[in-house]
Protein backbone atom coordinates (compact mmCIF):
# COMPACT_ATOMS: atom_id res chain seq x y z
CA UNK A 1 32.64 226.05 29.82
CA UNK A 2 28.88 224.40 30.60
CA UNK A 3 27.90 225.90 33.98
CA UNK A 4 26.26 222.62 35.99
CA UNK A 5 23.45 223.72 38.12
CA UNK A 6 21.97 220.89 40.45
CA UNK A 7 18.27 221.16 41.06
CA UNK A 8 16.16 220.10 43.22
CA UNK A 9 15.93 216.28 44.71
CA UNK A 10 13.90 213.13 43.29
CA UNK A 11 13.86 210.31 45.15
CA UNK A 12 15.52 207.58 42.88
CA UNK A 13 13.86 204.16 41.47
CA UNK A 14 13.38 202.20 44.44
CA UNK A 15 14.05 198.84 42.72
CA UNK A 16 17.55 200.57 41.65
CA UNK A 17 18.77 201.16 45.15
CA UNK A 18 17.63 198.26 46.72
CA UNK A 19 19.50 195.72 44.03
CA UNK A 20 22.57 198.46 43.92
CA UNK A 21 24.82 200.03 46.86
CA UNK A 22 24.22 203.73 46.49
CA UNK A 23 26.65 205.60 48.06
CA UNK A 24 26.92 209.16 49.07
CA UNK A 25 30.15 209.07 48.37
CA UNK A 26 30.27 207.60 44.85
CA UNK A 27 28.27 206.79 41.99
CA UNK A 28 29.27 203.02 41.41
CA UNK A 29 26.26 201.45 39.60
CA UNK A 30 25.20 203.43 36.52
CA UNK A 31 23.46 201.05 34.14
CA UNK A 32 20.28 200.74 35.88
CA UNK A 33 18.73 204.03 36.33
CA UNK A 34 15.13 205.05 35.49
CA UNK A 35 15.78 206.85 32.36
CA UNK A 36 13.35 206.21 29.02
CA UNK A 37 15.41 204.37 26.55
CA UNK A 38 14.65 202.49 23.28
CA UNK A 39 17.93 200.11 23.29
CA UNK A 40 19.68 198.11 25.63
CA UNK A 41 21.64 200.03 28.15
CA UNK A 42 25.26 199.65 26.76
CA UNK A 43 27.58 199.85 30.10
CA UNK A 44 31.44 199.74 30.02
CA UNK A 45 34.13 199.62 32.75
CA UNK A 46 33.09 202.94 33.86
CA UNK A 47 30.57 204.55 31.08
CA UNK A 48 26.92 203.39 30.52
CA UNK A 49 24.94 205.20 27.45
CA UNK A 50 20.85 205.25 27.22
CA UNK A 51 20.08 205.39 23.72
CA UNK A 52 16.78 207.41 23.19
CA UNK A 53 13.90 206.63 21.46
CA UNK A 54 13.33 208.54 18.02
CA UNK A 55 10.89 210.97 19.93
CA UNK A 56 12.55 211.74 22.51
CA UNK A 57 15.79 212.48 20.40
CA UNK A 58 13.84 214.68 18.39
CA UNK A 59 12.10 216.75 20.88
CA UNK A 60 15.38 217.26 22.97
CA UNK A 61 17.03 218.60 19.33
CA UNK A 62 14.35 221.18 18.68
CA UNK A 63 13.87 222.00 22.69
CA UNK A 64 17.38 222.43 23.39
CA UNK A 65 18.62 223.79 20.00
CA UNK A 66 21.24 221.20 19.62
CA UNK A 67 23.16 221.85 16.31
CA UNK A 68 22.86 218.47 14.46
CA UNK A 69 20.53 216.82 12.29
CA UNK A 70 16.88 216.56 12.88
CA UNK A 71 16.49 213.07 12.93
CA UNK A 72 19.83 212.20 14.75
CA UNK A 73 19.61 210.10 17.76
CA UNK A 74 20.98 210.74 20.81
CA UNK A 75 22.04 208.73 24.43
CA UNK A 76 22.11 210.19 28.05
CA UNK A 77 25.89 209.03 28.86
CA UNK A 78 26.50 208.79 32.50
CA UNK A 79 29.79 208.39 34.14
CA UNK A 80 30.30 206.82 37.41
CA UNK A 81 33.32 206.93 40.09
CA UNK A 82 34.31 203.43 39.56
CA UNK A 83 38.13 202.79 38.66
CA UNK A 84 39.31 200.19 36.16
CA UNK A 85 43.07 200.02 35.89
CA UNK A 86 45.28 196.51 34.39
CA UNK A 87 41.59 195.85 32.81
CA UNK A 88 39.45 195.09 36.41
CA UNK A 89 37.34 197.12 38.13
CA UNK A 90 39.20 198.00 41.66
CA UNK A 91 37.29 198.87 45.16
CA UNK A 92 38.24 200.36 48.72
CA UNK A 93 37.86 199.18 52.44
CA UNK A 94 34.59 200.35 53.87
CA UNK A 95 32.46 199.84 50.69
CA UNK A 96 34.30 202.50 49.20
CA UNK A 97 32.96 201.53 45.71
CA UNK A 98 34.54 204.20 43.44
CA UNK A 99 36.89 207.14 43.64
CA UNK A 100 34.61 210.02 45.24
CA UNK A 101 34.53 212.85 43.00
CA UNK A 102 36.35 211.06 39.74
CA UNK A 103 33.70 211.32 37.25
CA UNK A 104 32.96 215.00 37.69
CA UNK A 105 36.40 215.80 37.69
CA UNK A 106 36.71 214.08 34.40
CA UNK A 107 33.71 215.13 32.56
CA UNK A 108 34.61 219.03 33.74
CA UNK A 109 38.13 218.35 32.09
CA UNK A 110 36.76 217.01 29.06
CA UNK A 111 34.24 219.52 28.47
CA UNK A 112 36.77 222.46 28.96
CA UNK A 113 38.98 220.82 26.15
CA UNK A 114 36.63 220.03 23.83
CA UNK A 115 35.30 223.75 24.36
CA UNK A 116 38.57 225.00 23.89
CA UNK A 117 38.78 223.18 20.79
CA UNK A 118 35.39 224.16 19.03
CA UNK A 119 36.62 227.59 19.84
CA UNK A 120 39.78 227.64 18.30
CA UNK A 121 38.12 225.94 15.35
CA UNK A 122 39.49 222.34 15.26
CA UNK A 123 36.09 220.11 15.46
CA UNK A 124 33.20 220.23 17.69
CA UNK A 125 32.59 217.01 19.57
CA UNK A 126 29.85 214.45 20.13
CA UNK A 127 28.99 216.18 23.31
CA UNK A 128 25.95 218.13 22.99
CA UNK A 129 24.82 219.30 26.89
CA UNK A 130 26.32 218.36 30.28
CA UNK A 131 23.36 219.36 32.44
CA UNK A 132 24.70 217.48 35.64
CA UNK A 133 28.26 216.67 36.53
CA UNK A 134 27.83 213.11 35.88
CA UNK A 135 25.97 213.43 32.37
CA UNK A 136 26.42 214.14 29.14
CA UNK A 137 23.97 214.46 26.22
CA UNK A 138 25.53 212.85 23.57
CA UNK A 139 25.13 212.39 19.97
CA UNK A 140 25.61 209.17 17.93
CA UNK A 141 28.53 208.77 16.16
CA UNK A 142 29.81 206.28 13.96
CA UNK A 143 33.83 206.05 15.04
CA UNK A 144 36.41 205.23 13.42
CA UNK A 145 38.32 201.64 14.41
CA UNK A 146 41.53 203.18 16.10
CA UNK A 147 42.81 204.43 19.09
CA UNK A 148 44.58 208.02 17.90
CA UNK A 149 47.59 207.79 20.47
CA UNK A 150 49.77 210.91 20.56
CA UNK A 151 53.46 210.77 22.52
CA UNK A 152 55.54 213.62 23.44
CA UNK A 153 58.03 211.73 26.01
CA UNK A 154 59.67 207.93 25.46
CA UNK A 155 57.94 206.51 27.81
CA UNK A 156 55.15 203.76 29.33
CA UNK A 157 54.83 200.80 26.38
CA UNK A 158 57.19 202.77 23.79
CA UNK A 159 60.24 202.73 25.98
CA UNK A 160 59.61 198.79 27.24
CA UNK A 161 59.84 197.79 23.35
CA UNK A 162 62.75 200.38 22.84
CA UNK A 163 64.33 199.11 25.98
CA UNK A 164 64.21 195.75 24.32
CA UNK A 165 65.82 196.50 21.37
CA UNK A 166 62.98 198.12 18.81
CA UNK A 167 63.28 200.84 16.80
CA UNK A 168 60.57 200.98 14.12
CA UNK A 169 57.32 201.97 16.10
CA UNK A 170 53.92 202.23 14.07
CA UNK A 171 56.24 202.80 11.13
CA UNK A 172 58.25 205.62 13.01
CA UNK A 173 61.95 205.08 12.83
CA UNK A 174 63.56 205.86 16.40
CA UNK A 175 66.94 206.91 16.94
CA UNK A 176 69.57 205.09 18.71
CA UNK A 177 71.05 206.66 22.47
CA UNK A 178 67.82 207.79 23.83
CA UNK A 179 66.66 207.47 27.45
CA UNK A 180 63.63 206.86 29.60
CA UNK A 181 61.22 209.46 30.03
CA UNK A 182 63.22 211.71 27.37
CA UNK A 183 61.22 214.08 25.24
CA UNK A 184 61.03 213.57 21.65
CA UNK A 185 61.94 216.03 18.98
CA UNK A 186 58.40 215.97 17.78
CA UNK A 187 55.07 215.04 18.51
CA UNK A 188 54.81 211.33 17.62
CA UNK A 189 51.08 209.68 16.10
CA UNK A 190 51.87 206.09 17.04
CA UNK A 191 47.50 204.23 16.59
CA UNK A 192 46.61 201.15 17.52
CA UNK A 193 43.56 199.15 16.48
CA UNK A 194 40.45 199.70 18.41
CA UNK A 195 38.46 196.64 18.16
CA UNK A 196 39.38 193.39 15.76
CA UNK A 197 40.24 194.01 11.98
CA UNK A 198 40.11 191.08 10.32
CA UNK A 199 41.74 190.14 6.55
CA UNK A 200 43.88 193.34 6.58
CA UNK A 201 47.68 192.05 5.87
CA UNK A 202 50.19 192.64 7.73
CA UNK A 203 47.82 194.10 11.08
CA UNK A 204 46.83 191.08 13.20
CA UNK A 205 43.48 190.55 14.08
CA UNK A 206 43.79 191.88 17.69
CA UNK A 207 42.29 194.55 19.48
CA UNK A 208 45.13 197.63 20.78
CA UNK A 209 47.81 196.35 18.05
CA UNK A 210 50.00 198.97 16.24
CA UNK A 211 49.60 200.40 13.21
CA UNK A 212 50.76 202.65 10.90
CA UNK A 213 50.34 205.88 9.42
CA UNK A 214 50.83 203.94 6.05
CA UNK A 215 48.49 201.44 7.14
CA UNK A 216 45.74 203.47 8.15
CA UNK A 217 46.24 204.99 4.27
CA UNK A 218 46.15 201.73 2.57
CA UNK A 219 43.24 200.36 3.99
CA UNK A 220 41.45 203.41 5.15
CA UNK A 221 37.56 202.07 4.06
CA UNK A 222 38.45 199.00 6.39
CA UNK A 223 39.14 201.47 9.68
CA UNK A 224 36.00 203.75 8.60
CA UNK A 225 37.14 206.54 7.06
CA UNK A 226 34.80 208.59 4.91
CA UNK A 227 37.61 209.78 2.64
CA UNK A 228 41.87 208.79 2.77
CA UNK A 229 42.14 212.49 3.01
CA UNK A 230 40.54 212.32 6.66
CA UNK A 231 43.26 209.42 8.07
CA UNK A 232 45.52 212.96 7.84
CA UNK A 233 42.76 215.00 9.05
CA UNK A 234 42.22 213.07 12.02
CA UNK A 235 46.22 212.79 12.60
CA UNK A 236 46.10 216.80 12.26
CA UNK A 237 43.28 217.43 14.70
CA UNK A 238 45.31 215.10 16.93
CA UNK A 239 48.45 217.02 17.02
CA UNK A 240 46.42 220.56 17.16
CA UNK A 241 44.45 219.09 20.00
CA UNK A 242 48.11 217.85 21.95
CA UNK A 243 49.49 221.31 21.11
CA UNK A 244 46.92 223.62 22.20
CA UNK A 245 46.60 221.07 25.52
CA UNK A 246 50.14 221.21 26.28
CA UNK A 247 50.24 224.81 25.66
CA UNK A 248 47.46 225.25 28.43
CA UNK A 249 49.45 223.03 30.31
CA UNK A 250 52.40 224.65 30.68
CA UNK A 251 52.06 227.92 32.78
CA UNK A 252 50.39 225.65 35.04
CA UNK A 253 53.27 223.55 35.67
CA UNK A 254 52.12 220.43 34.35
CA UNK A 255 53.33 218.33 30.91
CA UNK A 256 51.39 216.47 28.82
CA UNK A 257 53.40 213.39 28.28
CA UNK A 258 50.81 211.03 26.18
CA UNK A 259 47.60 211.03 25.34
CA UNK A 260 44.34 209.30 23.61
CA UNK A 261 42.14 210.46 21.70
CA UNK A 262 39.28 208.71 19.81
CA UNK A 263 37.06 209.86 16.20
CA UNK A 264 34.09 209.46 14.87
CA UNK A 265 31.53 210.64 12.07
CA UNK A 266 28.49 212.23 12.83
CA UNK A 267 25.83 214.45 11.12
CA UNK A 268 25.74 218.62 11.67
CA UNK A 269 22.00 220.62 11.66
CA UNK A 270 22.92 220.68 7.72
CA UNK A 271 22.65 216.66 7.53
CA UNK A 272 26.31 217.19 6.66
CA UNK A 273 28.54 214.43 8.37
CA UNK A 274 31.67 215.75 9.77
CA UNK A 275 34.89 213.90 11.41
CA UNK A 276 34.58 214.84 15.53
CA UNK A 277 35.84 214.26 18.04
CA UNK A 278 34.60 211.55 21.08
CA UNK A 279 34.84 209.44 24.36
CA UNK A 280 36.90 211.82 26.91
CA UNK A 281 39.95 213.79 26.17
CA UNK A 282 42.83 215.23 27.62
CA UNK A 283 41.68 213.83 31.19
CA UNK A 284 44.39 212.12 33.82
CA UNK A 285 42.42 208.66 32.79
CA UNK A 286 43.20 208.78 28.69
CA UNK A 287 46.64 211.32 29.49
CA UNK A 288 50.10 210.43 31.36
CA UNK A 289 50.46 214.01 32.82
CA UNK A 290 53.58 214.92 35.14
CA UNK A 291 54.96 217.43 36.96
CA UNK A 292 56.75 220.02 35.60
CA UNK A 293 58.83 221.25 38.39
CA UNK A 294 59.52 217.82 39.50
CA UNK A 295 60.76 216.90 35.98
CA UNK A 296 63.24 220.08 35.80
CA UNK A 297 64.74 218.51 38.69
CA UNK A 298 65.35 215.02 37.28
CA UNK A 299 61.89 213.28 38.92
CA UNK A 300 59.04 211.92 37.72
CA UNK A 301 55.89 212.70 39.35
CA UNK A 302 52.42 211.39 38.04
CA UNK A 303 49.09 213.49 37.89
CA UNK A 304 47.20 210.90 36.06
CA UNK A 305 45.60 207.34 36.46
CA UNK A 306 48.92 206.47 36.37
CA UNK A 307 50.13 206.75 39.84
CA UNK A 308 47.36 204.34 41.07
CA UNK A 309 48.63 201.41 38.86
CA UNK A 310 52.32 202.06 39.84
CA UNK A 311 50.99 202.00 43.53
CA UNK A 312 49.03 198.31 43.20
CA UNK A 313 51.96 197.16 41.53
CA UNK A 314 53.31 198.12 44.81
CA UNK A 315 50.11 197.30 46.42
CA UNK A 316 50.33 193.15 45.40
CA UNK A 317 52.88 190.46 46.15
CA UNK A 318 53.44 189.14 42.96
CA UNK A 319 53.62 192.44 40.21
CA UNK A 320 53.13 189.91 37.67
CA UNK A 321 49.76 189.05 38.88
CA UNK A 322 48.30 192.67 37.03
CA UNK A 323 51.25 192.27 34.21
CA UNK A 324 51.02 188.89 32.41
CA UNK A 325 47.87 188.20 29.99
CA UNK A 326 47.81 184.87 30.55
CA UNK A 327 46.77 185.80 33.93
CA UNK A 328 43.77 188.01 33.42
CA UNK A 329 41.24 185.48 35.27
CA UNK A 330 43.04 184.91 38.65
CA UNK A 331 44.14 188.81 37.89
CA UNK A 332 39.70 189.67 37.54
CA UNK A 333 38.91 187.01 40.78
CA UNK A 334 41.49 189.05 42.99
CA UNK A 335 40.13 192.28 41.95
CA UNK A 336 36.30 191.21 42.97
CA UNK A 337 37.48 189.69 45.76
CA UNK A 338 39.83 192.18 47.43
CA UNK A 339 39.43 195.76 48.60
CA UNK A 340 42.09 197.90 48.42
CA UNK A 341 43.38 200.30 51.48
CA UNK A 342 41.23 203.73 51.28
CA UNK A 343 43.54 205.47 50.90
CA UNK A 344 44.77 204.34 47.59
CA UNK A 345 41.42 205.56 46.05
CA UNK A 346 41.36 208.79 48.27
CA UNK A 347 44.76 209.88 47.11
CA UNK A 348 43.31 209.11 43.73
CA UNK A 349 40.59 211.55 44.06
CA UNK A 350 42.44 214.31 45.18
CA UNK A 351 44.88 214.10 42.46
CA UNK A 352 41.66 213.77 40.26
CA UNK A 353 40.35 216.96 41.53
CA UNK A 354 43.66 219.03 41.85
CA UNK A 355 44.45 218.02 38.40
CA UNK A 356 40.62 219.54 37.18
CA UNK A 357 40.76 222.30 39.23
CA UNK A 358 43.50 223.59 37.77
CA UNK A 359 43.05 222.81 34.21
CA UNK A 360 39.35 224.13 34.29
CA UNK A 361 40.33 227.55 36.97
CA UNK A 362 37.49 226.04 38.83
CA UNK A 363 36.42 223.99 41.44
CA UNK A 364 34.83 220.31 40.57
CA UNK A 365 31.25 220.26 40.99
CA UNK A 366 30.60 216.98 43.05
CA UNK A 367 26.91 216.19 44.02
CA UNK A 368 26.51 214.94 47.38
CA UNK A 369 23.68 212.24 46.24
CA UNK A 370 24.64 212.08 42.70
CA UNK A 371 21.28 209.25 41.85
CA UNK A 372 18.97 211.64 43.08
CA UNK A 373 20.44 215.29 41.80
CA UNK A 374 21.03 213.66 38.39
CA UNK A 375 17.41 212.10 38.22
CA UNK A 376 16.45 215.87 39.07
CA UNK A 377 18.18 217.03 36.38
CA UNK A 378 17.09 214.43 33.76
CA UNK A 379 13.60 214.21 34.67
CA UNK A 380 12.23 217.68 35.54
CA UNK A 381 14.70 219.66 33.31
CA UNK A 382 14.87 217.19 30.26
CA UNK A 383 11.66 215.10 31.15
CA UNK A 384 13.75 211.65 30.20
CA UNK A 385 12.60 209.54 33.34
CA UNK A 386 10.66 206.47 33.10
């Protein structure tokens, strides 16, 4: 695993933390640092990426000795402490703008599995350096247009459409007689689209819709594939990925129940372009992991993201509010608009960094002022700073 060492403090762009509320606590705003970039800042519900320019990409490949092609270019991806959950972005009493320690906890968890899987000699990922808890140094990928879903339990979205009556799940035939939160005889690959495919029949044009196995081999140019050989690659490294995770797992006393996993191409020190793996894996945000001991005794117990939506659902009058679609406006005002008891978020965070610790065998390193260590890092150790 990476060991993170936090140097010494820069003061941060002044203009940043005037227009954003830096915390001590959290890192909330992360698409406005002072980082050299030759794109727009792309910045998702929690992620941001800084694409570099050419020279910069270049330099940081022969300083660093990162294994991939000369000319590749690569981003500075930093990950804050906010939470998203029922697709809004969720805050605390107090200005509590995040979950204190989540994004180091995550990124640790990643990195160890994604080590663990280079090592065993799956496929390396697009991660290339994580020289601060909040950072990596990525490389660009091109991915592939599904979400690689693995399930070991019947449980979450599978067992509402089995409860109502299906049986045929992303071309998977299920047997009558079973029960909620039962574990399946097998490891099941059940994708879903990421982003729109249009003209495809038979797949609506939807983002997150099922597909199949079959599918994905029938129209395998359309999804990005290289080659219809690598729709079972990327199926194999999935259940080799699940298998070595849940065999971690288990002396631990926790299960993985579910889990996503996303792919991409990208181009080795040879020029050679290789499927990888990217985005976060194995973490308690992309994984429903439970309890083991509390499951041997007929409970289920979350250690994942999972046990903050069940507790807004408990949290709100009206459940239905964070459940129905047609209801994501008023569902997006609410969120802006309300902060949520501390608590909720603090619980969160310790589960977070229970759930790392003992996954990783160490503790979660959490900067105090995570703006200033991380501009530290990136400008007087990788001399990116504007």
């Amino acid at each position: 695993m990476t060991t993170v060492r936090i140097l010494g403090k820069t003061a941060p762009d002044a203009k940043f933390e005037e227009t954003h509320n830096v915390s001590s606590q959290v890192l909330a705003a992360n698409d406005a640092l002072p980082i050299r970039t030759s794109e727009p800042v792309h910045s998702g519900k929690v992620r941001s990426v800084y694409w570099l320019a050419p020279e910069d990409s270049a330099r940081l490949i022969v300083q660093r000795g990162y294994a991939v092609a000369p000319d590749a270019q690569l981003a500075v991806m930093v990950i804050s402490d906010r939470i998203s959950a029922f697709d809004c972005i969720w805050r605390g009493e107090g200005g509590l703008a995040g979950v204190p320690g989540k994004g180091a906890a995550l990124n640790a968890i990643s990195q160890f599995w994604f080590d663990q899987f280079r090592h065993a000699g799956l496929a390396r990922s697009h991660i290339l350096e994580v020289p601060h808890p909040l950072v990596w140094i990525v490389q660009r990928a091109e991915p592939i247009m599904i979400e690689a879903i693995a399930r070991r339990f019947i449980t979450g979205s599978m067992w509402r459409a089995y409860e109502r009556g299906v049986r045929r799940f992303c071309g998977i035939e299920l047997p009558d007689n079973l029960h909620r939160d039962q574990r399946l005889n097998e490891t099941l690959v059940t994708p879903s689209t990421k982003g729109i495919v249009r003209g495809l029949p038979g797949i609506p044009e939807a983002d997150d819709t099922n597909v199949s196995q079959a599918q994905l081999m029938e129209h395998w140019q359309a999804f990005g594939f290289r080659t219809q050989d690598d729709v079972e690659r990327y199926a194999v490294l999935l259940r080799d990925g699940v298998d070595l995770i849940t065999r971690h797992l288990a002396p631990l006393d926790l299960m993985l129940v579910d889990t996503k996993f996303e792919f991409g191409y990208a181009r080795d020190a040879s020029g050679e372009e290789t499927l990888i793996y990217m985005d976060e894996v194995g973490t308690p945000d992309s994984s429903r992991i439970w309890d083991a001991v509390a499951y041997r005794g007929g409970s289920v117990v979350e250690n994942s993201k999972e046990e903050f939506r069940q507790a807004l659902l408990r949290h709100v009058n009206d459940p239905q509010l964070l459940l129905d679609h047609n209801r994501f406006e008023e569902r997006q005002s609410f969120a802006r608009d309300h902060a949520l008891p501390a608590v909720m978020l603090h619980t969160l965070s310790e589960t977070y960094s229970s759930v790392a610790e003992r996954i990783t065998g160490v503790a979660v390193s959490v900067p105090d002022r995570p703006l200033e260590s991380m501009m530290a890092v990136l400008d007087g150790e990788l001399g990116l700073a504007r």
